[in-house]
C-alpha atoms as a PDB file:
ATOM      1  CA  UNK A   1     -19.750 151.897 107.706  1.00  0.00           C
ATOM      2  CA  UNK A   2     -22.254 152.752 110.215  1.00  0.00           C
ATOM      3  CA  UNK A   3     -25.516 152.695 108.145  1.00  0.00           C
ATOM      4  CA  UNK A   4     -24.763 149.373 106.395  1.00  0.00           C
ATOM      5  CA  UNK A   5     -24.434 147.780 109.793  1.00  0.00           C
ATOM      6  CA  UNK A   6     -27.782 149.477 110.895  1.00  0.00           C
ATOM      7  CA  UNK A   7     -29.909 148.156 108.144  1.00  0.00           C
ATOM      8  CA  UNK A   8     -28.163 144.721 108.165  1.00  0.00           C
ATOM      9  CA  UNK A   9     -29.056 144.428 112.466  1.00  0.00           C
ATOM     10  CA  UNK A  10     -32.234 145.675 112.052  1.00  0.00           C
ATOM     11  CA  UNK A  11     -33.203 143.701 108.942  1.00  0.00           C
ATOM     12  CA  UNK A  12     -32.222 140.644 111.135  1.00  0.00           C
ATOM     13  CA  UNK A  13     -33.531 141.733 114.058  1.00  0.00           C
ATOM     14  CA  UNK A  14     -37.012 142.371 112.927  1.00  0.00           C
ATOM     15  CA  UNK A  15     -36.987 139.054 110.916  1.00  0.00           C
ATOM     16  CA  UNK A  16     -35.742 137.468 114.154  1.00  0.00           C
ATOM     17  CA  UNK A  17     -38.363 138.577 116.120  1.00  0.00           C
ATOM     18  CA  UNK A  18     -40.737 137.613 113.390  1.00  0.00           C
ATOM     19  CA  UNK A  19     -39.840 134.122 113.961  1.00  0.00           C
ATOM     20  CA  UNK A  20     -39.354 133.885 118.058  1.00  0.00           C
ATOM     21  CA  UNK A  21     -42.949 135.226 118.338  1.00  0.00           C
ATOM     22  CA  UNK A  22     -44.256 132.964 115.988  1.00  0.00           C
ATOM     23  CA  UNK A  23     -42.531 130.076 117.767  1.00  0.00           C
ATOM     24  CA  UNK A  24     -43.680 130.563 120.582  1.00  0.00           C
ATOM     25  CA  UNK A  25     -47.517 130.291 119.535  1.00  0.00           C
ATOM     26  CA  UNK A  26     -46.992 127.530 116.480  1.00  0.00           C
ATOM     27  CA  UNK A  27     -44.086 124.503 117.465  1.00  0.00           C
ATOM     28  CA  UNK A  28     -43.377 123.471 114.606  1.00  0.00           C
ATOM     29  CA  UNK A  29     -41.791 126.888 113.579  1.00  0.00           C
ATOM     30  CA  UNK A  30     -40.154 126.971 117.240  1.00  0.00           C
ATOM     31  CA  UNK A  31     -39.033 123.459 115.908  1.00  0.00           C
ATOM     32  CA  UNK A  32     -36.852 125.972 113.467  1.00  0.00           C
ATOM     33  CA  UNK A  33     -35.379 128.056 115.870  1.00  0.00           C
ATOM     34  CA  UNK A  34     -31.923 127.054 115.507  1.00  0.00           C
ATOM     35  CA  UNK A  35     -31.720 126.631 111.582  1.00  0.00           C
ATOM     36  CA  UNK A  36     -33.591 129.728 111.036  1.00  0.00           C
ATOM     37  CA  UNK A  37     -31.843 132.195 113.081  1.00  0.00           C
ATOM     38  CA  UNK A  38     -29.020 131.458 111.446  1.00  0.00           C
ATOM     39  CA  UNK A  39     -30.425 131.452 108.005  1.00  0.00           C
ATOM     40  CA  UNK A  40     -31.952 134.973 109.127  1.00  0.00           C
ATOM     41  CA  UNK A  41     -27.917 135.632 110.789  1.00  0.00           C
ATOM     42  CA  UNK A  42     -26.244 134.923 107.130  1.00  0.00           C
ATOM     43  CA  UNK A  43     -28.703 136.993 105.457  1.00  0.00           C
ATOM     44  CA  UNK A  44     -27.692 139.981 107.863  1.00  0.00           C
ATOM     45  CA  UNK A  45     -24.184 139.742 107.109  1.00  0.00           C
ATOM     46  CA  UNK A  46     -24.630 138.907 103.637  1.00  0.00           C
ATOM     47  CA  UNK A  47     -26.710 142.594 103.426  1.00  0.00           C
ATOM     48  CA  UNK A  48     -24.010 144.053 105.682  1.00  0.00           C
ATOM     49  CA  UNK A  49     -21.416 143.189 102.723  1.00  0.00           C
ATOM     50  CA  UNK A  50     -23.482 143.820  99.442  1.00  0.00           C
ATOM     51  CA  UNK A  51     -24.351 147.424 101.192  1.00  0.00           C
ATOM     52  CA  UNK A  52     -20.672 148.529 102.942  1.00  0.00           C
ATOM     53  CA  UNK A  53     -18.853 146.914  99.841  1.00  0.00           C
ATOM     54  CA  UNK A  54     -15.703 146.743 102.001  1.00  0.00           C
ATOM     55  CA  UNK A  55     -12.618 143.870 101.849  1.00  0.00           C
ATOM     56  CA  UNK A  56     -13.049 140.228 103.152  1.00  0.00           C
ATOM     57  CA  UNK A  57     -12.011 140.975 106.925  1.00  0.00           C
ATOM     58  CA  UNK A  58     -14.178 143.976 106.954  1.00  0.00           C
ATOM     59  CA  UNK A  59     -17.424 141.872 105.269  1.00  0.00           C
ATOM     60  CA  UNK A  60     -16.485 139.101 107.707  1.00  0.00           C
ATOM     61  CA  UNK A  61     -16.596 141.337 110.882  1.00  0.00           C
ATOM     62  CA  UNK A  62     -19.691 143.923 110.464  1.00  0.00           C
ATOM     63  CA  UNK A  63     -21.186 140.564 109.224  1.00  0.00           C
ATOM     64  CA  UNK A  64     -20.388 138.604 112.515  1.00  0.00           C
ATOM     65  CA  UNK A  65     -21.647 141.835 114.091  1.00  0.00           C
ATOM     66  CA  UNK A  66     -25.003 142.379 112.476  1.00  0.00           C
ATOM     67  CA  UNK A  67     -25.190 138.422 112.467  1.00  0.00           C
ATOM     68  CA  UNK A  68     -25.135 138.082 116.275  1.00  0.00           C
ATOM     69  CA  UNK A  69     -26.433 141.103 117.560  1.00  0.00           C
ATOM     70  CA  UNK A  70     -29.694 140.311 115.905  1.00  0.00           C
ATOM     71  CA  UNK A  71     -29.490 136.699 117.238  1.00  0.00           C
ATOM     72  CA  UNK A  72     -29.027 138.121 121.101  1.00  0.00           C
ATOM     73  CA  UNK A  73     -31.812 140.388 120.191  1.00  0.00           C
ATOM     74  CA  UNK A  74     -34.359 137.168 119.217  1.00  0.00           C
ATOM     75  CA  UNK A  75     -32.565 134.757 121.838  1.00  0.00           C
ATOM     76  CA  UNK A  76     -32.673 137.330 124.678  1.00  0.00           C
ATOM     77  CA  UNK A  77     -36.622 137.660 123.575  1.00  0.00           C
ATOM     78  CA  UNK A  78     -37.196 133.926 123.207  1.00  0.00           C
ATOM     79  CA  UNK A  79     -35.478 133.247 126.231  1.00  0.00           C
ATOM     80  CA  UNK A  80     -37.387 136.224 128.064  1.00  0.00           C
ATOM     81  CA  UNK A  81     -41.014 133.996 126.862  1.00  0.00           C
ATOM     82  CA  UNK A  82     -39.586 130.867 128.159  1.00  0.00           C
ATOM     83  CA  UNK A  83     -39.113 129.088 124.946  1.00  0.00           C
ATOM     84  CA  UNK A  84     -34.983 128.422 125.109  1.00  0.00           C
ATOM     85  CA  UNK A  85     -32.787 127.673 127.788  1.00  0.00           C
ATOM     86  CA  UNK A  86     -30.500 130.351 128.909  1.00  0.00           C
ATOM     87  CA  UNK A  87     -27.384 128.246 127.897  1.00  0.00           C
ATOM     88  CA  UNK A  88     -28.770 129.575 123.985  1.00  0.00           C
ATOM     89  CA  UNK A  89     -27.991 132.570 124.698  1.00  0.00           C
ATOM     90  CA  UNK A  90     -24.214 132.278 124.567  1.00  0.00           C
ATOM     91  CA  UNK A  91     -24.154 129.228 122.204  1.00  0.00           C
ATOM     92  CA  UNK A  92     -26.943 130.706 119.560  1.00  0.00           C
ATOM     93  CA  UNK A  93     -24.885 134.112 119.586  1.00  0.00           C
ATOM     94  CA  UNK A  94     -22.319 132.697 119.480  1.00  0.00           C
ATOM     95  CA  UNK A  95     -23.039 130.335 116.524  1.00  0.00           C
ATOM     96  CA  UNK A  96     -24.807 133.334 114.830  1.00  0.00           C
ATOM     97  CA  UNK A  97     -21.963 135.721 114.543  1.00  0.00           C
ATOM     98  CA  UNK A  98     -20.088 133.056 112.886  1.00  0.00           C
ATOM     99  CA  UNK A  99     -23.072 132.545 110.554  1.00  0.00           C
ATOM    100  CA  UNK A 100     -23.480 135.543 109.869  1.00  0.00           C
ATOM    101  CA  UNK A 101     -19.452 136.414 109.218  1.00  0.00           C
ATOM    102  CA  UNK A 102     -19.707 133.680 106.519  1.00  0.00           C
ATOM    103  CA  UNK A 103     -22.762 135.643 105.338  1.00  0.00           C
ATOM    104  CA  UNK A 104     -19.963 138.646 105.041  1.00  0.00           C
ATOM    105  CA  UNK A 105     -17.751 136.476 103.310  1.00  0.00           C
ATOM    106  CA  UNK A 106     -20.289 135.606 100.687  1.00  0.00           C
ATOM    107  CA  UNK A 107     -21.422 138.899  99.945  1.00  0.00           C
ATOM    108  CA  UNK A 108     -18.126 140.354  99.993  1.00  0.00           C
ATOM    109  CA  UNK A 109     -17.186 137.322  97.194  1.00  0.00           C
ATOM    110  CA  UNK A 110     -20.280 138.339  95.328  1.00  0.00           C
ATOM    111  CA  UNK A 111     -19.363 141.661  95.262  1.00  0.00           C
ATOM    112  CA  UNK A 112     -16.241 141.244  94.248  1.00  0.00           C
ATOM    113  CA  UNK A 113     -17.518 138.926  91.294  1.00  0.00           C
ATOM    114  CA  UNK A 114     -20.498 141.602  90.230  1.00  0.00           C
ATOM    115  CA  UNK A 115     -17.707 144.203  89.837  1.00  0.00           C
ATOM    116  CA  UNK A 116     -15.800 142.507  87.382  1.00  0.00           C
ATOM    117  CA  UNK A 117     -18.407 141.823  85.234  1.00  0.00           C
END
């Protein structure tokens, strides 16, 4: 399931970024750092699942995966223009992977639900 977890990292990587460089010109988006890399984190793994159409644990992992490795990514890059404190870069991973596992989750539940009906 190599290609699902592609598209799902770079989907949230590039929609990371998005957001870190607009932070760090406009505060009140930086102001939204935390609760939008996650948001951006759930929709990664939630892509991951509707795409590799895999079981729970399997959604749940490449969704943790694709979840935090696009939060390093924008963290590491935020951190890099001086915006976050290097503490964020554990802590925001971290918190991302388990966003973005519950993103899995979700879309494995939805696709689950979708192929009943």
């Amino acid at each position: 399931m190599r290609q699902p977890l592609f598209v799902a990292t770079a989907l949230g990587t590039v929609l990371q970024l998005i957001m870190v460089v607009w932070g760090h010109s406009d505060p009140s988006v930086a102001a939204l750092f935390a609760v939008g890399g996650m948001a951006v984190s759930l929709l990664a793994g939630l892509v991951y699942a509707l795409m590799a159409r895999t079981g729970m644990g399997s959604s749940a992992f490449g969704g943790a995966l694709a979840g935090g490795a696009c939060a390093l990514i924008g963290i590491a890059v935020s951190l890099a223009l001086g915006d976050v404190e290097p503490v964020l870069l554990a802590l925001g991973t971290a918190s991302s992977a388990v966003t973005g596992a519950v993103g899995g989750l979700v879309g494995a539940l939805f696709g689950r639900r979708t192929a009943r009906a």
